[in-house]
N, C-alpha and C. Protein backbone atom coordinates (compact mmCIF):
# COMPACT_ATOMS: atom_id res chain seq x y z
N UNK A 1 0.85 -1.20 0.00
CA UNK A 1 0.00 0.00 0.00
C UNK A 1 0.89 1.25 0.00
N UNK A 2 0.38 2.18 -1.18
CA UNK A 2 1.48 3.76 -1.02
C UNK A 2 1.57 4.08 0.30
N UNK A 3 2.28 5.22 0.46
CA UNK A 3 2.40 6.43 1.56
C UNK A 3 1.04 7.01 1.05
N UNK A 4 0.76 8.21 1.43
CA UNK A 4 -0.39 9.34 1.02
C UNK A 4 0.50 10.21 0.74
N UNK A 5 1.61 10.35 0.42
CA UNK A 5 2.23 11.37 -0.82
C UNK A 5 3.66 10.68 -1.46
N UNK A 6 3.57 10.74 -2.56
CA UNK A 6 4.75 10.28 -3.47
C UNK A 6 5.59 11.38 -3.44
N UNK A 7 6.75 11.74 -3.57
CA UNK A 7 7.79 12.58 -3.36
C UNK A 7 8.56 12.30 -4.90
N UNK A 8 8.43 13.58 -6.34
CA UNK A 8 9.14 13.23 -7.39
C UNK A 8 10.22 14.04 -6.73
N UNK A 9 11.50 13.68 -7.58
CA UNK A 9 12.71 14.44 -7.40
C UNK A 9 14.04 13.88 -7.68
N UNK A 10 15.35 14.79 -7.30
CA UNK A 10 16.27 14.41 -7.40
C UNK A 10 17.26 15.08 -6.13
N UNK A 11 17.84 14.00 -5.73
CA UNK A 11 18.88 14.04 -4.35
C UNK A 11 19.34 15.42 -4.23
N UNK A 12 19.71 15.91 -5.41
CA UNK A 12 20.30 17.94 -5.54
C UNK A 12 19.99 18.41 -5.02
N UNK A 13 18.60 18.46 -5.11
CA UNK A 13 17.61 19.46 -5.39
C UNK A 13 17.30 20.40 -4.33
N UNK A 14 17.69 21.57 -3.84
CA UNK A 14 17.07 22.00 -2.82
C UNK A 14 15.59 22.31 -2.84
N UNK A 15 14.94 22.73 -3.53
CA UNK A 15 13.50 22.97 -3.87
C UNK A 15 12.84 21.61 -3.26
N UNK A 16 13.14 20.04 -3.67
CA UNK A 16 12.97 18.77 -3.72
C UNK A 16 13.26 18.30 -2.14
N UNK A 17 14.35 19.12 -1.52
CA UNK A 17 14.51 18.48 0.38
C UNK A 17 13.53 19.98 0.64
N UNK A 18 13.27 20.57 0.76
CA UNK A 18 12.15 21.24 0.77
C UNK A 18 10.91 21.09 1.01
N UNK A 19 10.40 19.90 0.18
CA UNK A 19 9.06 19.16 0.55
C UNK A 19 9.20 18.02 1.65
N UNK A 20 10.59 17.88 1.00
CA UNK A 20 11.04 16.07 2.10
C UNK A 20 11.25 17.09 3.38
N UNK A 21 11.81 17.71 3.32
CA UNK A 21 11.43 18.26 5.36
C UNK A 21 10.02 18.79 5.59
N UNK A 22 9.83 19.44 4.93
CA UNK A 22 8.00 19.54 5.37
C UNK A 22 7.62 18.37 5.60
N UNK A 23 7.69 17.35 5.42
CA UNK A 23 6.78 16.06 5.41
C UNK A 23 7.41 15.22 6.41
N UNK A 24 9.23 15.25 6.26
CA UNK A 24 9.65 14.99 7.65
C UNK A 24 9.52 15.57 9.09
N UNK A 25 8.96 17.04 9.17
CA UNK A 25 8.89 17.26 10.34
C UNK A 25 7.15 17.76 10.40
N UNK A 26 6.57 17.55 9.40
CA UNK A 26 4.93 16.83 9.85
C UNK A 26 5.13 15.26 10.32
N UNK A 27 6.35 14.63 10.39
CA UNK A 27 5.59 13.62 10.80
C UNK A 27 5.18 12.48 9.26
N UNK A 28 5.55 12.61 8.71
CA UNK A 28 4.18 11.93 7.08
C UNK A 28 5.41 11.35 6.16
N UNK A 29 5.56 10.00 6.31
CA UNK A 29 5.64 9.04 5.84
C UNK A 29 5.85 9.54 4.45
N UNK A 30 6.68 9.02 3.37
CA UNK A 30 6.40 9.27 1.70
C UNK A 30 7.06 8.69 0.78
N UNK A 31 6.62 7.95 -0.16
CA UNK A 31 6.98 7.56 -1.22
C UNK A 31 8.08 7.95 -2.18
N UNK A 32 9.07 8.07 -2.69
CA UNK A 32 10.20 8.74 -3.24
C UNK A 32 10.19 8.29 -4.97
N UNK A 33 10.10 9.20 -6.00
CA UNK A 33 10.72 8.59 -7.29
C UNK A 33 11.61 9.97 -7.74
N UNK A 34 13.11 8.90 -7.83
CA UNK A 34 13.93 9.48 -8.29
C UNK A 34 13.70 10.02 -10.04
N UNK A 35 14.15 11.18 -10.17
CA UNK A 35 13.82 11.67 -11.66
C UNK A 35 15.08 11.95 -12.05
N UNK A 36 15.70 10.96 -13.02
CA UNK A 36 17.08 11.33 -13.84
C UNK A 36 16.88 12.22 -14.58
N UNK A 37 17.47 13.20 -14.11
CA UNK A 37 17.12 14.72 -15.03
C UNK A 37 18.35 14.52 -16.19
N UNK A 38 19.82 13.80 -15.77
CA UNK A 38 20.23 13.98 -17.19
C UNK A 38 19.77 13.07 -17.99
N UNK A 39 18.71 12.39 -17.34
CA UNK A 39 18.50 10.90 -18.66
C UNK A 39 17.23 11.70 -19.39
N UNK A 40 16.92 12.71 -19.06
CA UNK A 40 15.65 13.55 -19.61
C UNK A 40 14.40 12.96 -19.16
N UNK A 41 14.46 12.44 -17.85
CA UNK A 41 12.72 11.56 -17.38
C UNK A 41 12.20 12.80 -17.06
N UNK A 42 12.32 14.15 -16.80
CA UNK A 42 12.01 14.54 -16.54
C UNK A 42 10.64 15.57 -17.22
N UNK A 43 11.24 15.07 -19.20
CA UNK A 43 10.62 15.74 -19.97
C UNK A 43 9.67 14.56 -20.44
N UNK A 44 9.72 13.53 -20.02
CA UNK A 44 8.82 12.51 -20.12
C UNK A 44 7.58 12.21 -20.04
N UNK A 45 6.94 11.53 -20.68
CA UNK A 45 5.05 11.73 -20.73
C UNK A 45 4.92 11.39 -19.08
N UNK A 46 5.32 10.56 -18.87
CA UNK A 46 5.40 9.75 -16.95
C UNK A 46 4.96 11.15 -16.04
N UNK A 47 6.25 12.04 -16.24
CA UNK A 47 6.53 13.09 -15.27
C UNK A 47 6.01 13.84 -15.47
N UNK A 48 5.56 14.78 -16.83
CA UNK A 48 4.66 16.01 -17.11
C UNK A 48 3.67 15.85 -17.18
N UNK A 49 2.88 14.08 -16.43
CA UNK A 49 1.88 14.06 -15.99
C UNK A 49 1.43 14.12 -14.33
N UNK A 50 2.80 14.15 -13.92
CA UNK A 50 2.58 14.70 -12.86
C UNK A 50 3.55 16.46 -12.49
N UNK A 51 3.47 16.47 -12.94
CA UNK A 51 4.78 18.02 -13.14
C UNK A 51 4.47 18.52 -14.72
N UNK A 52 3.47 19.39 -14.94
CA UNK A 52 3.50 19.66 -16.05
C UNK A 52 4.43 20.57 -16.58
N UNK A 53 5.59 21.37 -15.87
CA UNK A 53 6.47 22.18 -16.43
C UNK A 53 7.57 21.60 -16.38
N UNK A 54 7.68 20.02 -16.32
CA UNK A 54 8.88 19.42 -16.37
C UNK A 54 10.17 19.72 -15.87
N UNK A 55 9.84 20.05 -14.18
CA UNK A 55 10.43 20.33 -13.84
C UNK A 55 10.80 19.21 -12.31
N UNK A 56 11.44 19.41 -11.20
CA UNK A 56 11.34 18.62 -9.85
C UNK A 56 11.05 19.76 -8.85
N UNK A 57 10.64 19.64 -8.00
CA UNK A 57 9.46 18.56 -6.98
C UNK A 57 8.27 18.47 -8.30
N UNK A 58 7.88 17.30 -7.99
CA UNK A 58 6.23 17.10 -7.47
C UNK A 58 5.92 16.47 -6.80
N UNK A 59 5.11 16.50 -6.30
CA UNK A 59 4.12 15.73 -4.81
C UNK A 59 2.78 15.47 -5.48
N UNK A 60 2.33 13.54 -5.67
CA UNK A 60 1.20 13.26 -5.89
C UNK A 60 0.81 12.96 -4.15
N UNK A 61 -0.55 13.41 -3.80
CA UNK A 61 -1.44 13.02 -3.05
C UNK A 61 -2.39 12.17 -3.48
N UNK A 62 -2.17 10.87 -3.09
CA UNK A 62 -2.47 9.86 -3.08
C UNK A 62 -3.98 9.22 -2.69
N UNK A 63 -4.28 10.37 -1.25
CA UNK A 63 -5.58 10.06 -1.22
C UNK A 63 -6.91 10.66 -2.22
N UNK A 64 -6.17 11.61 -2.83
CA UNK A 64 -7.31 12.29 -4.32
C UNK A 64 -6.69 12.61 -5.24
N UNK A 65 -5.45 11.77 -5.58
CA UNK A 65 -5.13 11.74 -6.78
C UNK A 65 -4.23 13.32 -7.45
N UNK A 66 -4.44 14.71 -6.53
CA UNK A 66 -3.95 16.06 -6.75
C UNK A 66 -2.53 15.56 -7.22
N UNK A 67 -2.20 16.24 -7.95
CA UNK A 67 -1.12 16.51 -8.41
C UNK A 67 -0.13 17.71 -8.28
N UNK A 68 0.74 17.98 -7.32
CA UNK A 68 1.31 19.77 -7.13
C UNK A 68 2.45 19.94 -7.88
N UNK A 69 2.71 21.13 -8.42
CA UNK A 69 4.21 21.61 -8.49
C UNK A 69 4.53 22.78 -7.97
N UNK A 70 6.09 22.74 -8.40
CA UNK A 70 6.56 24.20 -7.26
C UNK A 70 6.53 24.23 -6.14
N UNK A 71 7.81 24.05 -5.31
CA UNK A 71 7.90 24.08 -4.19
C UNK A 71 6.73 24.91 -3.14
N UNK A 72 6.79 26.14 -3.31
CA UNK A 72 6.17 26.94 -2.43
C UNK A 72 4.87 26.46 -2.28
N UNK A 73 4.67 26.31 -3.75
CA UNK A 73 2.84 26.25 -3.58
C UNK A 73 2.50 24.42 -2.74
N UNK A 74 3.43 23.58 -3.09
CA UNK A 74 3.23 22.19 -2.55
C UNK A 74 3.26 22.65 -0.85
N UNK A 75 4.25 23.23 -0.60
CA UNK A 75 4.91 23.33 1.30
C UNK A 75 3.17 24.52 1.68
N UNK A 76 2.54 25.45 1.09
CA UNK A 76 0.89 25.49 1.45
C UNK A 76 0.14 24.55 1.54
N UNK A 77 0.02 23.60 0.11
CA UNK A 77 -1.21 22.96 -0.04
C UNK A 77 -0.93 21.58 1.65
N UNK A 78 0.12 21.06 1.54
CA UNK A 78 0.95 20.35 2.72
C UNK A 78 0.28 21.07 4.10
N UNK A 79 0.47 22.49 4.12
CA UNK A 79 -0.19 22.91 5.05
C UNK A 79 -1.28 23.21 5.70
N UNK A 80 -1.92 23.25 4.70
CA UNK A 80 -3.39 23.11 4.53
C UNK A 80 -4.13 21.56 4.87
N UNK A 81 -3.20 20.51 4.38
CA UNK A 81 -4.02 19.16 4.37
C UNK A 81 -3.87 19.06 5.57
N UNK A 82 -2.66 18.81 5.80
CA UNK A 82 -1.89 18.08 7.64
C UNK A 82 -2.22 19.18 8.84
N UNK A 83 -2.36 20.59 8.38
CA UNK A 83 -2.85 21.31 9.32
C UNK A 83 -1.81 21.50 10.58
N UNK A 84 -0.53 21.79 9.85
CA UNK A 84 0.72 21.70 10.26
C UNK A 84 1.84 23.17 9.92
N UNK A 85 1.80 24.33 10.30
CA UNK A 85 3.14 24.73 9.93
C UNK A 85 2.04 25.92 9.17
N UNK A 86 1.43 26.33 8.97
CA UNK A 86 0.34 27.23 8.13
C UNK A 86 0.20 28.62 9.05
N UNK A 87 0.92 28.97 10.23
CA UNK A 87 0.38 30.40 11.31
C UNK A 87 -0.88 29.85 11.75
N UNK A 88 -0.89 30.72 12.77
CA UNK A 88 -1.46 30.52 13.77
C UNK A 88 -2.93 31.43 13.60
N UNK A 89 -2.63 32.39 12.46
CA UNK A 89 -3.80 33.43 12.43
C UNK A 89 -3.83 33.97 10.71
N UNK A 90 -4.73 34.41 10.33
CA UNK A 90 -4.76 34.62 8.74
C UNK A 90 -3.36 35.44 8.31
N UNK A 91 -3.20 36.65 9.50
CA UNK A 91 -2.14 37.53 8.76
C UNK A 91 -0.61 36.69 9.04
N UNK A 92 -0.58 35.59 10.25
CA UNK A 92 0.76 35.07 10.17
C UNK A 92 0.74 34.17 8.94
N UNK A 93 -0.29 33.63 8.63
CA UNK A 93 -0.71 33.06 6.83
C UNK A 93 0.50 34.12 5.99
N UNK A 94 -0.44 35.06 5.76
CA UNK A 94 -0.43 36.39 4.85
C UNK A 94 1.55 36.40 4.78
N UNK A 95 1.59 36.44 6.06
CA UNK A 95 3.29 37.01 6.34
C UNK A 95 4.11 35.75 5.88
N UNK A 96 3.79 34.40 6.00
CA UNK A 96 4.60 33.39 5.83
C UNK A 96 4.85 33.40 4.42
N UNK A 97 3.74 33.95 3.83
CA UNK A 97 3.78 33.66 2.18
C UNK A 97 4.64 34.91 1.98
N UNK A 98 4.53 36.22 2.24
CA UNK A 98 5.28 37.16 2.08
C UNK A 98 7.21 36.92 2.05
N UNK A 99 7.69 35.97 3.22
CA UNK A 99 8.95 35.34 3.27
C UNK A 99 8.98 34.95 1.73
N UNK A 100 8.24 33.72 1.39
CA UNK A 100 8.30 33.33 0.43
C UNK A 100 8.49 33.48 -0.63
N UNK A 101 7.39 34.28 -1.16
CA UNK A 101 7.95 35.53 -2.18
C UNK A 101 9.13 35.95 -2.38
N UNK A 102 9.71 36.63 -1.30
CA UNK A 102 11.04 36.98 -0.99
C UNK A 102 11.64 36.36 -1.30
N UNK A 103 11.48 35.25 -0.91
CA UNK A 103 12.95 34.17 -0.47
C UNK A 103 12.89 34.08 -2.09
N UNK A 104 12.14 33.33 -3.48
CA UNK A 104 12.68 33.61 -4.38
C UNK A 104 12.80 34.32 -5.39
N UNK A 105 12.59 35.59 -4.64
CA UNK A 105 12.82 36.48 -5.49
C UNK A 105 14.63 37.54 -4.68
N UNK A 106 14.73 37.21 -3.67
CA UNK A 106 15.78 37.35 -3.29
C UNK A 106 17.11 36.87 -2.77
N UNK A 107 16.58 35.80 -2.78
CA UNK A 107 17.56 34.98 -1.68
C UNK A 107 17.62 33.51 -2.62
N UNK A 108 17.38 32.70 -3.26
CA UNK A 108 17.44 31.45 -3.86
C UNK A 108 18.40 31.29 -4.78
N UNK A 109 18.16 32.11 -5.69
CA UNK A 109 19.21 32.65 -6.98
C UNK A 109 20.18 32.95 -6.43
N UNK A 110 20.60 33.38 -6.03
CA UNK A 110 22.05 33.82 -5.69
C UNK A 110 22.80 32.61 -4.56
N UNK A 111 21.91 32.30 -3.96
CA UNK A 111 23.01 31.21 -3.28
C UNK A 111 22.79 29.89 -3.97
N UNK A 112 21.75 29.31 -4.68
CA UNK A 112 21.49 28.20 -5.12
C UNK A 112 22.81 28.00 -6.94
N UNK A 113 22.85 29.22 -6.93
CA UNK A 113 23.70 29.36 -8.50
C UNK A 113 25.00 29.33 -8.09
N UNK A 114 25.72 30.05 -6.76
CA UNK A 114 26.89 30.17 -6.19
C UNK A 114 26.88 29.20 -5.83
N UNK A 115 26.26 28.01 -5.29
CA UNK A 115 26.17 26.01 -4.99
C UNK A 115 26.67 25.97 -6.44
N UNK A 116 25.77 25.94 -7.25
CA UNK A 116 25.94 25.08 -8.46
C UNK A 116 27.64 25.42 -8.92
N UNK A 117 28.08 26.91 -9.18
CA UNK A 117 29.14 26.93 -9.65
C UNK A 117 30.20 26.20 -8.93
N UNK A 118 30.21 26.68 -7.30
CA UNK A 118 31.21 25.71 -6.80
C UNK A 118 31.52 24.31 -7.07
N UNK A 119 30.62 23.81 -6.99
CA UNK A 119 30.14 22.14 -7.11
C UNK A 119 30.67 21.84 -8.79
N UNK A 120 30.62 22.64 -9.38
CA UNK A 120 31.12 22.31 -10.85
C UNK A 120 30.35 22.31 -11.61
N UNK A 121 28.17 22.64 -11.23
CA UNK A 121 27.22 22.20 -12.14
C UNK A 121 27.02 23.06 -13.36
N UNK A 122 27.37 23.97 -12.50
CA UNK A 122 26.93 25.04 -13.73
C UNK A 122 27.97 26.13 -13.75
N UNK A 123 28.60 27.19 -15.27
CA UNK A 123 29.31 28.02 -15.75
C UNK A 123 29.12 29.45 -15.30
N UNK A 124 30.18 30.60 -15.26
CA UNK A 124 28.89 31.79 -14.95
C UNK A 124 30.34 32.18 -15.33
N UNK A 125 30.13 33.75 -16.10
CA UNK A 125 30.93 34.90 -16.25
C UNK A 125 31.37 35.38 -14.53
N UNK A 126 32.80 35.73 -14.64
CA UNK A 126 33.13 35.94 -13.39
C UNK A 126 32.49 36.99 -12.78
N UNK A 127 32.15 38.09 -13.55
CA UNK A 127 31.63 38.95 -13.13
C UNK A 127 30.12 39.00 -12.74
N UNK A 128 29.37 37.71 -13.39
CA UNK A 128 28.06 37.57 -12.89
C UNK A 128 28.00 36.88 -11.98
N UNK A 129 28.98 35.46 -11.41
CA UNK A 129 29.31 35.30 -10.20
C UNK A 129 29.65 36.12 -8.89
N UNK A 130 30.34 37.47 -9.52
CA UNK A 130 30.34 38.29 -8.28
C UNK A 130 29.11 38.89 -8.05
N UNK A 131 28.67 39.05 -9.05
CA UNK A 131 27.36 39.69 -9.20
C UNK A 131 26.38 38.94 -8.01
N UNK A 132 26.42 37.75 -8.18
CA UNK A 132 25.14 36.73 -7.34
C UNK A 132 25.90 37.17 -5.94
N UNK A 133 27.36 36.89 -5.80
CA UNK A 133 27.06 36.61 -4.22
C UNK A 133 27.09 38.45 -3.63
N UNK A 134 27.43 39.60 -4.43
CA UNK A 134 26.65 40.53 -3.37
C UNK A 134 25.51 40.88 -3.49
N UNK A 135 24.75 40.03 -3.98
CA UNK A 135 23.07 39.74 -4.14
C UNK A 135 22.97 38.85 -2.66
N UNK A 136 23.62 37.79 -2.73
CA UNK A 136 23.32 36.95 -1.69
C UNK A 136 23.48 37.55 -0.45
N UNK A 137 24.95 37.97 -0.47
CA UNK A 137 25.22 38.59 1.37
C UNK A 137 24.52 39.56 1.65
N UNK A 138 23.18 40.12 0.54
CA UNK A 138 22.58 41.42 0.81
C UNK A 138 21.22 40.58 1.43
N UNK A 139 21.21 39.62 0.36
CA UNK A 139 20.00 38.91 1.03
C UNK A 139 20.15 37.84 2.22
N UNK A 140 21.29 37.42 2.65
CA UNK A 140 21.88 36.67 4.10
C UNK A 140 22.21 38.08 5.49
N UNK A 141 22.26 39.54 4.88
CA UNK A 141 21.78 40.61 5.55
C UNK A 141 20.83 41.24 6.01
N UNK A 142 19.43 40.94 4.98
CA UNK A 142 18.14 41.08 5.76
C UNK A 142 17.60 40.17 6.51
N UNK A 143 18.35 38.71 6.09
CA UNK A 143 17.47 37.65 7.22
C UNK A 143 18.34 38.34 8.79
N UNK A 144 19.63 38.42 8.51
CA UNK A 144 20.24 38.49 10.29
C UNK A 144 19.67 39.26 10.56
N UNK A 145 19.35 40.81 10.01
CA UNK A 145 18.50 41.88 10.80
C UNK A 145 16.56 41.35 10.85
N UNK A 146 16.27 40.67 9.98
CA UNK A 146 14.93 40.27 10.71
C UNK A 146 14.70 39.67 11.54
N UNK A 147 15.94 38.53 12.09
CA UNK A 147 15.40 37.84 13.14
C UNK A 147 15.97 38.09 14.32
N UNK A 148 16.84 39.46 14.35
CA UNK A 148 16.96 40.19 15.84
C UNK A 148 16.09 39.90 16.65
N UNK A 149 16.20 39.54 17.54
CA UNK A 149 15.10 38.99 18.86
C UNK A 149 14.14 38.33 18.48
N UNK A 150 13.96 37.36 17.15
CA UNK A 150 12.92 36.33 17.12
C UNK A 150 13.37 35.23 17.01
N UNK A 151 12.87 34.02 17.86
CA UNK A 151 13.12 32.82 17.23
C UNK A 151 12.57 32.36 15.69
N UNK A 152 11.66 32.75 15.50
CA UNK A 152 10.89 31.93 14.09
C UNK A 152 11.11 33.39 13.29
N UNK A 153 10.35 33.25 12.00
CA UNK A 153 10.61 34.57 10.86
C UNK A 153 9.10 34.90 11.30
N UNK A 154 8.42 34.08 11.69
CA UNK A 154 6.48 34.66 11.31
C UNK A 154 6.10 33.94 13.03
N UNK A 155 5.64 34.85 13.77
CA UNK A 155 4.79 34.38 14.91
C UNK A 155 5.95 33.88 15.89
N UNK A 156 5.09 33.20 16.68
CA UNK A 156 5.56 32.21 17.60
C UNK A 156 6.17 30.88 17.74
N UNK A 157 5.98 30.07 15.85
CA UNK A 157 5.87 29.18 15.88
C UNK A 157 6.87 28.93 14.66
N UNK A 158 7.56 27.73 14.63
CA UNK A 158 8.05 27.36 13.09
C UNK A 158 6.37 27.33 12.10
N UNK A 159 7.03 27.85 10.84
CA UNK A 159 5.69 27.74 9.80
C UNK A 159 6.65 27.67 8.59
N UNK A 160 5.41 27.56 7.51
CA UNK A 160 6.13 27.25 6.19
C UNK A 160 7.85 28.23 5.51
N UNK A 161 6.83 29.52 6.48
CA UNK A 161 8.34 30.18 5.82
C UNK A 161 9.71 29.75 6.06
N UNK A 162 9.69 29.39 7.53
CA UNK A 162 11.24 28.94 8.07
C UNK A 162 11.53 27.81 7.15
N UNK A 163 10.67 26.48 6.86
CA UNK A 163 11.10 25.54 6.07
C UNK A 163 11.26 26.15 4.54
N UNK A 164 10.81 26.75 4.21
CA UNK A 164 11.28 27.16 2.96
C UNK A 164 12.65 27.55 2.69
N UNK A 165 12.35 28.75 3.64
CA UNK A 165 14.13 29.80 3.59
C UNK A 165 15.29 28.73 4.03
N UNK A 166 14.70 27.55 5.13
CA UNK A 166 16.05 26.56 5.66
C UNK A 166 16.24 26.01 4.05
N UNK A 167 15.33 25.42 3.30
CA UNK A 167 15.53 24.75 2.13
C UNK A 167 16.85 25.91 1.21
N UNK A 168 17.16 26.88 1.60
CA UNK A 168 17.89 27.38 0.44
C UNK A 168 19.37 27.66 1.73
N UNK A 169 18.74 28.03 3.14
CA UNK A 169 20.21 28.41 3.92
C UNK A 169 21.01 27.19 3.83
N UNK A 170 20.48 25.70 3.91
CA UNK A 170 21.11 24.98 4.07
C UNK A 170 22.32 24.57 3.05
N UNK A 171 22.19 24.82 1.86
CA UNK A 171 23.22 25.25 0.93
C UNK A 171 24.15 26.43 0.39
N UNK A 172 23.93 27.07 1.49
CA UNK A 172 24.67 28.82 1.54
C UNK A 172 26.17 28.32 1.73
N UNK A 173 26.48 27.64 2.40
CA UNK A 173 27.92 27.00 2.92
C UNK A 173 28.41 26.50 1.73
N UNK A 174 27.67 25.45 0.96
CA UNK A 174 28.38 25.17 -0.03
C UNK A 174 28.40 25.98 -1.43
N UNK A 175 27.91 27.15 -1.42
CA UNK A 175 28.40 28.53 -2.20
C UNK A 175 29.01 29.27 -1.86
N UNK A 176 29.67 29.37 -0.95
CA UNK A 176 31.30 30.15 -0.50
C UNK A 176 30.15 30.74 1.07
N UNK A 177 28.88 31.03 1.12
CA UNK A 177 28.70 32.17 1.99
C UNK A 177 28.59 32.10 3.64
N UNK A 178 29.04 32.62 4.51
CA UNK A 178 29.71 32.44 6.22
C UNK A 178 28.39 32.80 6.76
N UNK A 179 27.51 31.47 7.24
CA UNK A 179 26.55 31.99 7.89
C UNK A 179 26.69 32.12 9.10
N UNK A 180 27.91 31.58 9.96
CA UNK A 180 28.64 32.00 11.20
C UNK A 180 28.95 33.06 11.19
N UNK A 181 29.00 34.02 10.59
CA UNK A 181 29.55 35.60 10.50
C UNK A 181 28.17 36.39 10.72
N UNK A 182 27.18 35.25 10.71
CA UNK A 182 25.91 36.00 10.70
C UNK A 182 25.17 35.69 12.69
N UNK A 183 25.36 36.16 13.37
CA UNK A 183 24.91 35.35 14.28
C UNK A 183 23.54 35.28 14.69
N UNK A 184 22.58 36.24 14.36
CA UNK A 184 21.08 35.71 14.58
C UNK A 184 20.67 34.90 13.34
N UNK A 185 21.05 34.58 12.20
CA UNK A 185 20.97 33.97 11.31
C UNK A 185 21.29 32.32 11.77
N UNK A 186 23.13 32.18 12.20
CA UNK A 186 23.35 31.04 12.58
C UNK A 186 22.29 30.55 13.83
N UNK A 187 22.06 30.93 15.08
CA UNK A 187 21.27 30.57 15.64
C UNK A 187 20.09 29.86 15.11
N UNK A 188 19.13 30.87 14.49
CA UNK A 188 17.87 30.03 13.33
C UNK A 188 17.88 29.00 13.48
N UNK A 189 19.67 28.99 12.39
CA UNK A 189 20.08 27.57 11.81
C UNK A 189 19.63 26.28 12.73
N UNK A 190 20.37 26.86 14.19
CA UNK A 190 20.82 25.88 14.79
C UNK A 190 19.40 25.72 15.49
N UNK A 191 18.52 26.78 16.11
CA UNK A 191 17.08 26.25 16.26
C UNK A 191 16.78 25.05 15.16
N UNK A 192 15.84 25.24 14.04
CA UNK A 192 15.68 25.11 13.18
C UNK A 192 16.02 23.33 12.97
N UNK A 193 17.36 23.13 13.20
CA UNK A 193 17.73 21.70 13.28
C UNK A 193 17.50 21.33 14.30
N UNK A 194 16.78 21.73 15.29
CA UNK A 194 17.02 21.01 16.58
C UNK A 194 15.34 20.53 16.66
N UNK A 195 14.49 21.17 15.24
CA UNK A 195 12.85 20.68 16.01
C UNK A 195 12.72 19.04 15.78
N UNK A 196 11.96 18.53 16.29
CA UNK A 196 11.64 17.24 16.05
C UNK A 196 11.46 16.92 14.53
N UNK A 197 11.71 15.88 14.04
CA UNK A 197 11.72 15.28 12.59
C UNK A 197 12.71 16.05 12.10
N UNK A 198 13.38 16.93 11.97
CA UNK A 198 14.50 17.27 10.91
C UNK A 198 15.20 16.61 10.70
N UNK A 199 15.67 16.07 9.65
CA UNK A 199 16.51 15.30 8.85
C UNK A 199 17.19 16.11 7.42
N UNK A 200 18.89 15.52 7.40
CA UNK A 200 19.75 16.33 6.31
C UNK A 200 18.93 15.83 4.87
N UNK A 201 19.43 16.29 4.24
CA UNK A 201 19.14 16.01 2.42
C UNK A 201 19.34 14.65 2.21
N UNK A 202 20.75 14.26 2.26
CA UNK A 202 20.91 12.52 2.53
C UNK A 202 20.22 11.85 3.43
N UNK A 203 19.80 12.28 4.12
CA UNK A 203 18.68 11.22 5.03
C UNK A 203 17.19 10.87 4.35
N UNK A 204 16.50 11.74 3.68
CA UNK A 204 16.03 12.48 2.97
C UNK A 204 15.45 11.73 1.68
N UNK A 205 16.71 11.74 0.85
CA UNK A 205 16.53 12.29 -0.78
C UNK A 205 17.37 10.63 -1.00
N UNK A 206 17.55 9.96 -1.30
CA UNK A 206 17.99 8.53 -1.52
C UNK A 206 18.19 9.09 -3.23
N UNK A 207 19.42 8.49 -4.02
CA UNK A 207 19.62 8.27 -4.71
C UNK A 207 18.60 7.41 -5.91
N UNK A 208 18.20 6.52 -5.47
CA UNK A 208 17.27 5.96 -5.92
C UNK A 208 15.64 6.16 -5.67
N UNK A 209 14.54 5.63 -6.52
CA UNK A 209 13.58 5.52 -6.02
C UNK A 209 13.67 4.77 -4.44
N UNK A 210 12.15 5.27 -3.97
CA UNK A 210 12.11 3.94 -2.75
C UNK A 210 10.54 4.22 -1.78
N UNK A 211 10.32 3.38 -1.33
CA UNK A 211 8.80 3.36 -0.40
C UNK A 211 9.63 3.79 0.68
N UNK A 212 7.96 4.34 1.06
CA UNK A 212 8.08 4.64 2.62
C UNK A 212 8.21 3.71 3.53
């Protein structure tokens, strides 16, 4: 018998441990299919029936068949079903999604591209490499000044935003950027890993397909 959510993806992926910690620290069991993006499964009738922009994550829900893509919008609908991680009140709603926004429109690109170059995945003009990371330390500068005296980014509580934004801090290190230089930032961090169910990317993201 499935899990009640299949998990598409690939081990890389930060967008892809993104959903796998939402679901690891709801608690919720999940199904895994690995998507060889260089073998092109990804542009495959299989996958753009569940991912129509042929892209990774998707998350089938199992008990009605939904089909999600895009991180952000899967780590809501997640929140919405399990009734887990969503604020505590409409406007901590309102505000979690507001992070979000942010986060990729400020903060993803620049450290997720400074990963890739290090790592060897991907090329960049030197100068558009410098370009990303004082994009990044501008955007690893508004998180340290927002969370001056808060534990969480929204309310009282971990909610979608923190798992989102962790989905991209957690690879800041391996794009050159010192989140120890940041110290209400590092803290987060170190909250953040300490709630129940968190688990790394490799714990996570298996190389291969696999059941829950």
């Amino acid at each position: 018998m499935p899990a009640r959510f299949t998990l598409h993806g690939i081990f890389l992926s930060g967008p892809v441990y993104k959903v796998a910690l939402m679901l690891s620290l709801a608690g919720e069991p999940f199904d895994y299919v690995h998507v060889a993006l260089r073998e092109g499964a990804h542009k495959a009738p299989a996958h753009l029936a569940v991912n129509r922009f042929g892209q990774v994550p998707a998350l089938v829900d199992n008990s009605n068949g939904n089909s999600l893509a895009q991180s952000a919008s899967i780590l809501e609908y997640l929140a919405d079903k399990l009734g887990r991680f969503g604020g505590a009140t409409l406007m901590e709603r309102i505000r979690a999604r507001e992070w979000m926004f942010w986060e990729f429109d400020r903060l993803a690109g620049p450290i997720y591209r400074s990963r890739a170059a290090a790592l060897g995945f991907r090329q960049f003009d030197p100068a558009v490499l410098a370009q990303y990371r004082t994009e990044g330390e501008a955007a690893l500068a508004t998180l340290q000044s927002m969370l001056a005296g808060r534990d969480w980014l929204v309310g009282e509580a971990v909610t979608i935003a923190d798992i989102d934004l962790y989905g991209v801090i957690h690879y800041a290190r391996e794009g050159g950027f010192d989140i120890d230089a940041l110290p209400e930032l590092a803290a987060w961090e170190k909250r953040f890993k300490a709630l129940p169910g968190f688990a790394e990317p490799e714990a996570l993201l298996p190389k291969e397909s696999r059941t829950a």
